[in-house]
C-alpha atoms as a PDB file:
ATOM      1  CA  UNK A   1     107.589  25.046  30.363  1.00  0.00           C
ATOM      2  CA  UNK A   2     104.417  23.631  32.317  1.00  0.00           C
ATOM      3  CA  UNK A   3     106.790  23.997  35.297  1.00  0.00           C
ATOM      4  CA  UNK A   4     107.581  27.574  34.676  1.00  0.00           C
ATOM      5  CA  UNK A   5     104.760  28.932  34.221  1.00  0.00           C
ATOM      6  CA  UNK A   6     103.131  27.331  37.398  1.00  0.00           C
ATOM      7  CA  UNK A   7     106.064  29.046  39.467  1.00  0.00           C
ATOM      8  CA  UNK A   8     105.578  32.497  37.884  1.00  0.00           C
ATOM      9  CA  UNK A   9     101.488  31.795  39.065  1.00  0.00           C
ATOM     10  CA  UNK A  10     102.501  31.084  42.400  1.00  0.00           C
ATOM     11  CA  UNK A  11     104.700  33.895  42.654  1.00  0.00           C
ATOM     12  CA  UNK A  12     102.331  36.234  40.981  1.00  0.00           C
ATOM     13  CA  UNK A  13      99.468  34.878  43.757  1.00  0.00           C
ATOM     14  CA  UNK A  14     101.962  35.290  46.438  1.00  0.00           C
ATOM     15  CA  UNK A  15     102.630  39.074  45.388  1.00  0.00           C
ATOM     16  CA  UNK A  16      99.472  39.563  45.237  1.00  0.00           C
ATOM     17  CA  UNK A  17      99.181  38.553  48.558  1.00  0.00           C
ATOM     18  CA  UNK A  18     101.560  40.601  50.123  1.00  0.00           C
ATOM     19  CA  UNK A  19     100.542  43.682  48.132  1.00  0.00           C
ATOM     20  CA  UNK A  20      96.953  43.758  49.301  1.00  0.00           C
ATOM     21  CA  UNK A  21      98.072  42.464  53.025  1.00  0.00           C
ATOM     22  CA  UNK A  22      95.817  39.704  52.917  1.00  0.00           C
ATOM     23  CA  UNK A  23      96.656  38.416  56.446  1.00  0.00           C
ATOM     24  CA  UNK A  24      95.768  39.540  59.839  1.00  0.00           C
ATOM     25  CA  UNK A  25      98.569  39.323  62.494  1.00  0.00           C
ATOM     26  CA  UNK A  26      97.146  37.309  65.890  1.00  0.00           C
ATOM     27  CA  UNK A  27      98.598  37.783  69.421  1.00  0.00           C
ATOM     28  CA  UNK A  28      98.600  34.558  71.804  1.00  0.00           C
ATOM     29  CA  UNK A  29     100.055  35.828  75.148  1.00  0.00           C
ATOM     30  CA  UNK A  30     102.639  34.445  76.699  1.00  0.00           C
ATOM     31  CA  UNK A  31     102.012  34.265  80.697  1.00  0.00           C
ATOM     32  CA  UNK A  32     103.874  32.982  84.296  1.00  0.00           C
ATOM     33  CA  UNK A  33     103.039  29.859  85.223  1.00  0.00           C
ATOM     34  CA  UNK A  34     102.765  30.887  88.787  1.00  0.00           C
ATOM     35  CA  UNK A  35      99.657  33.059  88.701  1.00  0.00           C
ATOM     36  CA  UNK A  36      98.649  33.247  84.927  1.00  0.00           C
ATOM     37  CA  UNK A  37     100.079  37.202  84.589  1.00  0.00           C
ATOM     38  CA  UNK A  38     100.447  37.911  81.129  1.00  0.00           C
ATOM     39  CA  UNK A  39     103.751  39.402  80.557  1.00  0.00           C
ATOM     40  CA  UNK A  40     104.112  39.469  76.573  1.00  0.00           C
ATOM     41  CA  UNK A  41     102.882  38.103  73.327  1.00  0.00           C
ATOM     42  CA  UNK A  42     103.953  36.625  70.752  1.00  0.00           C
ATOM     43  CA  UNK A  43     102.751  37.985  66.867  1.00  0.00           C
ATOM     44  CA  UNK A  44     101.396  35.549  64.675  1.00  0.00           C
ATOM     45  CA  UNK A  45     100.201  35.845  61.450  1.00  0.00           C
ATOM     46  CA  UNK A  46      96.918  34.334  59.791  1.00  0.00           C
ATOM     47  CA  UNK A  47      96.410  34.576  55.893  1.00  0.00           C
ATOM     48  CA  UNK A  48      92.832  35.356  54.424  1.00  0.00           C
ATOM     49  CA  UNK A  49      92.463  32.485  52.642  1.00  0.00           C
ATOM     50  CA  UNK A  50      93.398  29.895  55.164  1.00  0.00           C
ATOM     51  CA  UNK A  51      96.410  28.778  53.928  1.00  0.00           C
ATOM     52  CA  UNK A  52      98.285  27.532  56.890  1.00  0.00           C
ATOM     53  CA  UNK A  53     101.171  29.958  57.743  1.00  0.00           C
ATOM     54  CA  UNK A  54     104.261  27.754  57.366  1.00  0.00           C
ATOM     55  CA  UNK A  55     103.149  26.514  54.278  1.00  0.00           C
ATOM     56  CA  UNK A  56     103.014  30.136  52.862  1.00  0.00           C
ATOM     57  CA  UNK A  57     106.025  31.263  54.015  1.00  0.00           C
ATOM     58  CA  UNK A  58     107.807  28.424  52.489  1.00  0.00           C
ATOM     59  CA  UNK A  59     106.346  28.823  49.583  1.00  0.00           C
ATOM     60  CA  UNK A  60     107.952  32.346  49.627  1.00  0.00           C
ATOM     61  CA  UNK A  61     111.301  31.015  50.533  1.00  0.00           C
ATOM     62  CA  UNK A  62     111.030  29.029  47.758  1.00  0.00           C
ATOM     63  CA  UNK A  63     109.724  31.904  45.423  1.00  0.00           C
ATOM     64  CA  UNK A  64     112.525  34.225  46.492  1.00  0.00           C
ATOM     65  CA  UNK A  65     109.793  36.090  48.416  1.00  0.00           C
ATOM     66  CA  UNK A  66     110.742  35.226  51.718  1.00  0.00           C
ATOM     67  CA  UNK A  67     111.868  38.637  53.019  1.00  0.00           C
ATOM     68  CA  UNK A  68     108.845  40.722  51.407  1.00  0.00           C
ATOM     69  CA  UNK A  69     106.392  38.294  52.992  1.00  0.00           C
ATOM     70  CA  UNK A  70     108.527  38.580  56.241  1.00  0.00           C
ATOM     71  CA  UNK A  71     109.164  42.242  56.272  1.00  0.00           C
ATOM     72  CA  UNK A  72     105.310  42.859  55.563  1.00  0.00           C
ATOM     73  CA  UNK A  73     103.834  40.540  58.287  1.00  0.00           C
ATOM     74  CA  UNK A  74     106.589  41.928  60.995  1.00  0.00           C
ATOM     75  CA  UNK A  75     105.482  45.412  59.750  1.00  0.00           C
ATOM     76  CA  UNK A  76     101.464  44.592  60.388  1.00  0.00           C
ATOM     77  CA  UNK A  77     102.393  42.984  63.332  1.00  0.00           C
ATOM     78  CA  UNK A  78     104.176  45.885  65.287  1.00  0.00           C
ATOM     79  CA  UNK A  79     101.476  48.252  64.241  1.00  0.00           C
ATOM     80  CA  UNK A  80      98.197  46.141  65.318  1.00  0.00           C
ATOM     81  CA  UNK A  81     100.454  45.589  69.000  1.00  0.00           C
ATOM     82  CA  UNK A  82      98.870  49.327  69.729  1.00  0.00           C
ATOM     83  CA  UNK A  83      96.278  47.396  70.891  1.00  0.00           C
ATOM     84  CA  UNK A  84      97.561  44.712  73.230  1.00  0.00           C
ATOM     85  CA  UNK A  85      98.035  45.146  76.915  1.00  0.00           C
ATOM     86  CA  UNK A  86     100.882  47.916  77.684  1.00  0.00           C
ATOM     87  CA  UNK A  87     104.572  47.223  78.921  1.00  0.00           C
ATOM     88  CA  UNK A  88     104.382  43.750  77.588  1.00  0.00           C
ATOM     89  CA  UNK A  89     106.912  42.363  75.247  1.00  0.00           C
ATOM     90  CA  UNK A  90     105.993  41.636  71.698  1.00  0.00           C
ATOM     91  CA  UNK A  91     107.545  38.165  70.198  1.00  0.00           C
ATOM     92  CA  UNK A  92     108.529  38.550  66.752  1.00  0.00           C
ATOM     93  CA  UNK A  93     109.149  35.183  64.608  1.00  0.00           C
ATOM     94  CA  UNK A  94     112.092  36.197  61.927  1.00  0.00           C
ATOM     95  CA  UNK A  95     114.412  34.072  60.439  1.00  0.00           C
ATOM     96  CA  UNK A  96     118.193  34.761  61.217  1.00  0.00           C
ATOM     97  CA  UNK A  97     118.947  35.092  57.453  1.00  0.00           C
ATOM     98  CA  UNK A  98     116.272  38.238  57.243  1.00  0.00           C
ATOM     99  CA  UNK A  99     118.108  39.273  60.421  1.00  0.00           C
ATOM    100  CA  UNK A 100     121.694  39.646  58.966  1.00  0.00           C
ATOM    101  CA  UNK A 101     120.318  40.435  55.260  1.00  0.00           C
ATOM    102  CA  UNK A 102     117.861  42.613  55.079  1.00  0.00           C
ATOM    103  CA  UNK A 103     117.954  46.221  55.946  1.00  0.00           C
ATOM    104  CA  UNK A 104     114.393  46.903  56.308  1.00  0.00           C
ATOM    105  CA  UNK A 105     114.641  45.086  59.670  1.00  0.00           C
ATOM    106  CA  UNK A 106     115.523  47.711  61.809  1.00  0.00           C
ATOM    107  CA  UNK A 107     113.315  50.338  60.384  1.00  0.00           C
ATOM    108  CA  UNK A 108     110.113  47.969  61.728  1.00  0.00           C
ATOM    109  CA  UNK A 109     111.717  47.493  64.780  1.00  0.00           C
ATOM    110  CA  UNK A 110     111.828  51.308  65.627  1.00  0.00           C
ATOM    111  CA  UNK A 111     108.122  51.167  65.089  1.00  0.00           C
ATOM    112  CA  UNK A 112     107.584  49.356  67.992  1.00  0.00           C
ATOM    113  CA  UNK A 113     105.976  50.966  71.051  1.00  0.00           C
ATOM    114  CA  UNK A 114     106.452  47.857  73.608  1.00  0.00           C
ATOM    115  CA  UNK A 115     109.721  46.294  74.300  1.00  0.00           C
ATOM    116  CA  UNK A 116     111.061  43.393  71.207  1.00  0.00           C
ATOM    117  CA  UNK A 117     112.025  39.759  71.779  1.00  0.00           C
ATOM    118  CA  UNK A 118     113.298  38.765  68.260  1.00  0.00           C
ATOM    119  CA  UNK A 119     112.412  34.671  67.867  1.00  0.00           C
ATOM    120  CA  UNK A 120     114.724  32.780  65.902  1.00  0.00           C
ATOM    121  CA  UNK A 121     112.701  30.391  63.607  1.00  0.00           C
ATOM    122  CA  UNK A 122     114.978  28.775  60.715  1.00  0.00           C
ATOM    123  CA  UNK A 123     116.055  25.268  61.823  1.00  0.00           C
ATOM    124  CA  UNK A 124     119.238  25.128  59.940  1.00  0.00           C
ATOM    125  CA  UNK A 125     122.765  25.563  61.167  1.00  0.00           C
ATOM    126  CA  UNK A 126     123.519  29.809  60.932  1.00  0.00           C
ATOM    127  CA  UNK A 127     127.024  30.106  58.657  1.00  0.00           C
ATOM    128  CA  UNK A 128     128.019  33.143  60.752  1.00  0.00           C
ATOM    129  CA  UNK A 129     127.089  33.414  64.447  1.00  0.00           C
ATOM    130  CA  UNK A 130     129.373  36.289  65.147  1.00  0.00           C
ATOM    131  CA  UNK A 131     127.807  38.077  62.308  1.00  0.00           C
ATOM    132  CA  UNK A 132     124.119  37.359  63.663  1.00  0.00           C
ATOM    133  CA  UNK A 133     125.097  38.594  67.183  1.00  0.00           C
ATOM    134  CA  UNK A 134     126.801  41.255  66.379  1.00  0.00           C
ATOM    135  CA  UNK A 135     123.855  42.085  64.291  1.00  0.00           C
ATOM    136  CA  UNK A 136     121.165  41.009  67.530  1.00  0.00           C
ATOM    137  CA  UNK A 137     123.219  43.460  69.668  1.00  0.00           C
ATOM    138  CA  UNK A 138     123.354  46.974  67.199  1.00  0.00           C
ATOM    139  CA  UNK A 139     119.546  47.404  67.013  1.00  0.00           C
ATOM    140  CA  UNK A 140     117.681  50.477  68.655  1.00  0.00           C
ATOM    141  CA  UNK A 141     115.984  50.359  70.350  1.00  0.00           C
ATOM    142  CA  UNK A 142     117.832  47.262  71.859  1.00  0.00           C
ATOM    143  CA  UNK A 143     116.175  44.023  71.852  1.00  0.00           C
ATOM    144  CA  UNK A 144     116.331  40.288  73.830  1.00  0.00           C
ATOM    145  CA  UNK A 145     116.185  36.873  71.744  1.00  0.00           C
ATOM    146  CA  UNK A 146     114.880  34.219  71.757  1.00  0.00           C
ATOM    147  CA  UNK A 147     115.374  30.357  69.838  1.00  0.00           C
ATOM    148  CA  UNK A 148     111.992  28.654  69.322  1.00  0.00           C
ATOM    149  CA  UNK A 149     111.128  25.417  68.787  1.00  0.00           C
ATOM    150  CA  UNK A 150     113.997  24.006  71.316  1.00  0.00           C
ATOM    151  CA  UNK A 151     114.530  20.039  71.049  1.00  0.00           C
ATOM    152  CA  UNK A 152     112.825  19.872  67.770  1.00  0.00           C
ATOM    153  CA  UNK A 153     116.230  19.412  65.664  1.00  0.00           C
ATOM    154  CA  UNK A 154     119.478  20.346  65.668  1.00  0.00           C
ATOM    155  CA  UNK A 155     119.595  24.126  64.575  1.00  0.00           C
ATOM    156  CA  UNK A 156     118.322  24.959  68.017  1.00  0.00           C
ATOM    157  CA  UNK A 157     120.382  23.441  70.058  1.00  0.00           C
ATOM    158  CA  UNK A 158     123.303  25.114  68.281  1.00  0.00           C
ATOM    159  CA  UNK A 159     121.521  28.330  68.366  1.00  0.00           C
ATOM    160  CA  UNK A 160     121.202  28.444  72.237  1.00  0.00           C
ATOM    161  CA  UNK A 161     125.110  27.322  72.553  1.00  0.00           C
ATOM    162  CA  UNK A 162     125.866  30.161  70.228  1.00  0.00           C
ATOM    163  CA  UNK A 163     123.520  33.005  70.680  1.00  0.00           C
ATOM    164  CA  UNK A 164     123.360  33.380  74.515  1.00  0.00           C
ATOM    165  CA  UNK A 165     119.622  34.142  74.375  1.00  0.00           C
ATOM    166  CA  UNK A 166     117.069  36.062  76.694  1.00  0.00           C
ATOM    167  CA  UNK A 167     114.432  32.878  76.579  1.00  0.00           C
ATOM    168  CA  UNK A 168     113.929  29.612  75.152  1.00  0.00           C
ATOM    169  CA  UNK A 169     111.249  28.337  74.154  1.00  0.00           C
ATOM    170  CA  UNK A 170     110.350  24.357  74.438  1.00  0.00           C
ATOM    171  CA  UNK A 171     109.066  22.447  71.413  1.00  0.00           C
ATOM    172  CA  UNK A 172     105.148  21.588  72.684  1.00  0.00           C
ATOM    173  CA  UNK A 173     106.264  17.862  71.547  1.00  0.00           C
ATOM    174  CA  UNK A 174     108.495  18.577  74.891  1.00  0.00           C
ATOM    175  CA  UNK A 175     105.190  19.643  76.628  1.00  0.00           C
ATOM    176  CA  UNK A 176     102.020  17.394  75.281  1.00  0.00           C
ATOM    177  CA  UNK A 177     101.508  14.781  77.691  1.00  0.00           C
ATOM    178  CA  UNK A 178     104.675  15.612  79.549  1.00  0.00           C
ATOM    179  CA  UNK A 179     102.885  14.040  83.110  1.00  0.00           C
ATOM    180  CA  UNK A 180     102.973  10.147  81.822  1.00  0.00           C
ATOM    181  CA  UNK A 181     106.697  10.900  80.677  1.00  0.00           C
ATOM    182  CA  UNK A 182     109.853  10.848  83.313  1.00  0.00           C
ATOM    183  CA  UNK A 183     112.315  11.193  81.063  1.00  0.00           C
ATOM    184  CA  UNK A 184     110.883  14.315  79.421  1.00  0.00           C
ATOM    185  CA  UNK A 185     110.615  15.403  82.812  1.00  0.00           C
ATOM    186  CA  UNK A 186     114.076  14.643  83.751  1.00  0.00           C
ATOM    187  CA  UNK A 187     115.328  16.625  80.479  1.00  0.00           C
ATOM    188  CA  UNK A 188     113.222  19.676  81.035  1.00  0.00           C
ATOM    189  CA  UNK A 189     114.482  19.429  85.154  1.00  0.00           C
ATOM    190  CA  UNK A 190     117.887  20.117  83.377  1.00  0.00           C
ATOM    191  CA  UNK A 191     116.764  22.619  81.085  1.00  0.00           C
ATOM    192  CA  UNK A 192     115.531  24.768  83.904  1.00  0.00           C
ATOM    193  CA  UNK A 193     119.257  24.443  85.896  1.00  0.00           C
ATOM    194  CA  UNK A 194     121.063  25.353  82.464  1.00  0.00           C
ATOM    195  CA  UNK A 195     118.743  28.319  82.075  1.00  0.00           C
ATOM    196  CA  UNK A 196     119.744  29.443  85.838  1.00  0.00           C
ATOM    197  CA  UNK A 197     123.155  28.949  84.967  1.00  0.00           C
ATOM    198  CA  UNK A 198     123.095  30.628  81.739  1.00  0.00           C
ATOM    199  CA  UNK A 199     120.851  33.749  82.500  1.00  0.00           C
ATOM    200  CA  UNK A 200     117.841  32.810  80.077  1.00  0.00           C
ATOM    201  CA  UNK A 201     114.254  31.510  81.188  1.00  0.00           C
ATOM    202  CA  UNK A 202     112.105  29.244  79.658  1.00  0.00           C
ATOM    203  CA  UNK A 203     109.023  29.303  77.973  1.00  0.00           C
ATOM    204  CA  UNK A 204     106.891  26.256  77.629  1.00  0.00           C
ATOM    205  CA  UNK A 205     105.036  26.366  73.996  1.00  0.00           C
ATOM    206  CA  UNK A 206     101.456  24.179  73.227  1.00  0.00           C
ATOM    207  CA  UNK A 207     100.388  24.149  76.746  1.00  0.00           C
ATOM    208  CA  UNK A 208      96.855  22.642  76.845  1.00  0.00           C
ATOM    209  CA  UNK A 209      95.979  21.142  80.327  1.00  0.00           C
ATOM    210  CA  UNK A 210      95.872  22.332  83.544  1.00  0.00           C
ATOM    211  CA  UNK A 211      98.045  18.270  84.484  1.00  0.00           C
ATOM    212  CA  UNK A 212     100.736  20.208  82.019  1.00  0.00           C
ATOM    213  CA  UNK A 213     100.781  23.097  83.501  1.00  0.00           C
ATOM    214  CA  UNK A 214     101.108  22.089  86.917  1.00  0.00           C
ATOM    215  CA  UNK A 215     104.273  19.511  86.114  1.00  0.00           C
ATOM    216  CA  UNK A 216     105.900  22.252  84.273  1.00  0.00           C
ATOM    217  CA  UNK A 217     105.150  24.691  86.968  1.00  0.00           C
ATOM    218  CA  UNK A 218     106.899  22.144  89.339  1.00  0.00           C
ATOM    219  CA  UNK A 219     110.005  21.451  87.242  1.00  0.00           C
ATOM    220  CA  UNK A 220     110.670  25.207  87.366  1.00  0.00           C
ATOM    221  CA  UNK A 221     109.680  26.233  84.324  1.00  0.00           C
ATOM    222  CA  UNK A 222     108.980  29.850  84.497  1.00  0.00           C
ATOM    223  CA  UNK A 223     106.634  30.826  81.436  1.00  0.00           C
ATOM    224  CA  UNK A 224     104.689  29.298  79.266  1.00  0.00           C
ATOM    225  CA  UNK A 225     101.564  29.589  76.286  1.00  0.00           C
ATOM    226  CA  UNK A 226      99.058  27.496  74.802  1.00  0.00           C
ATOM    227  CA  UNK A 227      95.653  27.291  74.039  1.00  0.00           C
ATOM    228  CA  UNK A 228      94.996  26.662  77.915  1.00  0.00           C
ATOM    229  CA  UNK A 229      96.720  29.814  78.560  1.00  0.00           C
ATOM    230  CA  UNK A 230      95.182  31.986  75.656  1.00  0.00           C
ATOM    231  CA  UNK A 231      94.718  31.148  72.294  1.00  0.00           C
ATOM    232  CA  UNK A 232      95.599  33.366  69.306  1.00  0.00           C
ATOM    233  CA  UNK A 233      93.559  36.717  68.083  1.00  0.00           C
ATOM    234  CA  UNK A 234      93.312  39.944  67.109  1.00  0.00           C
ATOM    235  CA  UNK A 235      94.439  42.700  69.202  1.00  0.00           C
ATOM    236  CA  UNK A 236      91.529  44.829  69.773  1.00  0.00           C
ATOM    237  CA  UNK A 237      91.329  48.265  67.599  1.00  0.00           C
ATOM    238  CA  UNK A 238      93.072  51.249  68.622  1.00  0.00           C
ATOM    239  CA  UNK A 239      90.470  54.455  68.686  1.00  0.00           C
END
């Protein structure tokens, strides 16, 4: 009973959360390594009371929340993007079961007044690939993919194989102190010739040193973010 009644208080907190928005969606931009140009952003969100984000969102998973507290960050997130830059993309973190579930989805895409990249974030095997492409590929306004976190398990690796995507997006345990490390090196040098081959670029995650940057630069890495390269805020305020 003790049990029970501390789930229905953490889903009552956690409704109450989503109800009153109590978050505030962050940008960190996402830029070329070449010459620092920002070309999109990625949406983040930050809850009001300092709960660290993955923590909350698994707590919705668990709480049968998950979509709500998805739909409603995506939601605040396309609408504070007025503010960003124009003509860059906007990253959006959803999970591919809120992708092929949930028909709210599309109706906060069509919101959107920048072009989408849709970031794949759950790091367990999909049951239906065909069903998540097909799915990736009917929304309008069309947009491009991308699997985050690659390297960091095994649900991302299949998820590149499968999916085809736009960009991928290194694992910053990939990038941290990637100068002292050859064989992170080597990996990433093939990274960059399976990207050629396979019509996606790269996008180097946690950058935060200018020795980083420059070996990633070399290997052929293309794009990249980090706290070097921008760290996360608030868009400023539409008038």
């Amino acid at each position: 009973m003790e049990a029970d009644e501390d789930r229905r208080a953490a889903y009552a907190s956690l409704a109450g959360v989503i109800a009153r928005h109590a978050f505030v969606p962050h940008f960190q931009p996402v830029v070329t390594l070449a010459d620092r140009t920002i070309v999109g952003y990625e949406a983040l969100t930050r809850f009001s009371d300092g709960t660290a984000p993955e923590l909350c969102f698994a707590d919705a998973a668990r709480l049968g929340l998950g979509p709500e507290l998805e739909l409603a960050t995506l939601r605040a997130g396309v609408a504070a993007a007025a503010g960003l830059l124009p003509g860059r993309f906007l990253g959006l973190n959803v999970s591919p079961s809120l992708v092929v579930e949930s028909s709210g989805l599309g109706a906060v895409l069509a919101q959107a007044s920048r072009p989408l990249v849709l970031e794949l974030t759950e790091h367990a095997p999909v049951a239906d690939y065909g069903t998540l492409r097909a799915t990736l590929t009917g929304f309008e306004p069309a947009v491009r993919t991308a699997v985050d976190d690659a390297g960091s398990g095994y649900a991302s690796l299949r998820h590149i194989l499968a999916l085809r995507p736009d960009f991928v997006k290194l694992d910053l345990g990939w990038v941290r102190g990637i100068e002292a490390d050859t064989i992170r090196q080597a990996l990433i040098a093939g990274l960059v010739h399976f990207a050629a081959n396979a019509g996606c670029q790269l996008i180097a995650e946690g950058i935060e040193t200018e020795t980083e940057c420059g070996v990633l630069a070399g290997l052929g890495v293309a794009f990249g973010q980090g706290y070097l390269l921008g760290r996360p805020l608030p868009a400023p305020a539409t008038t």
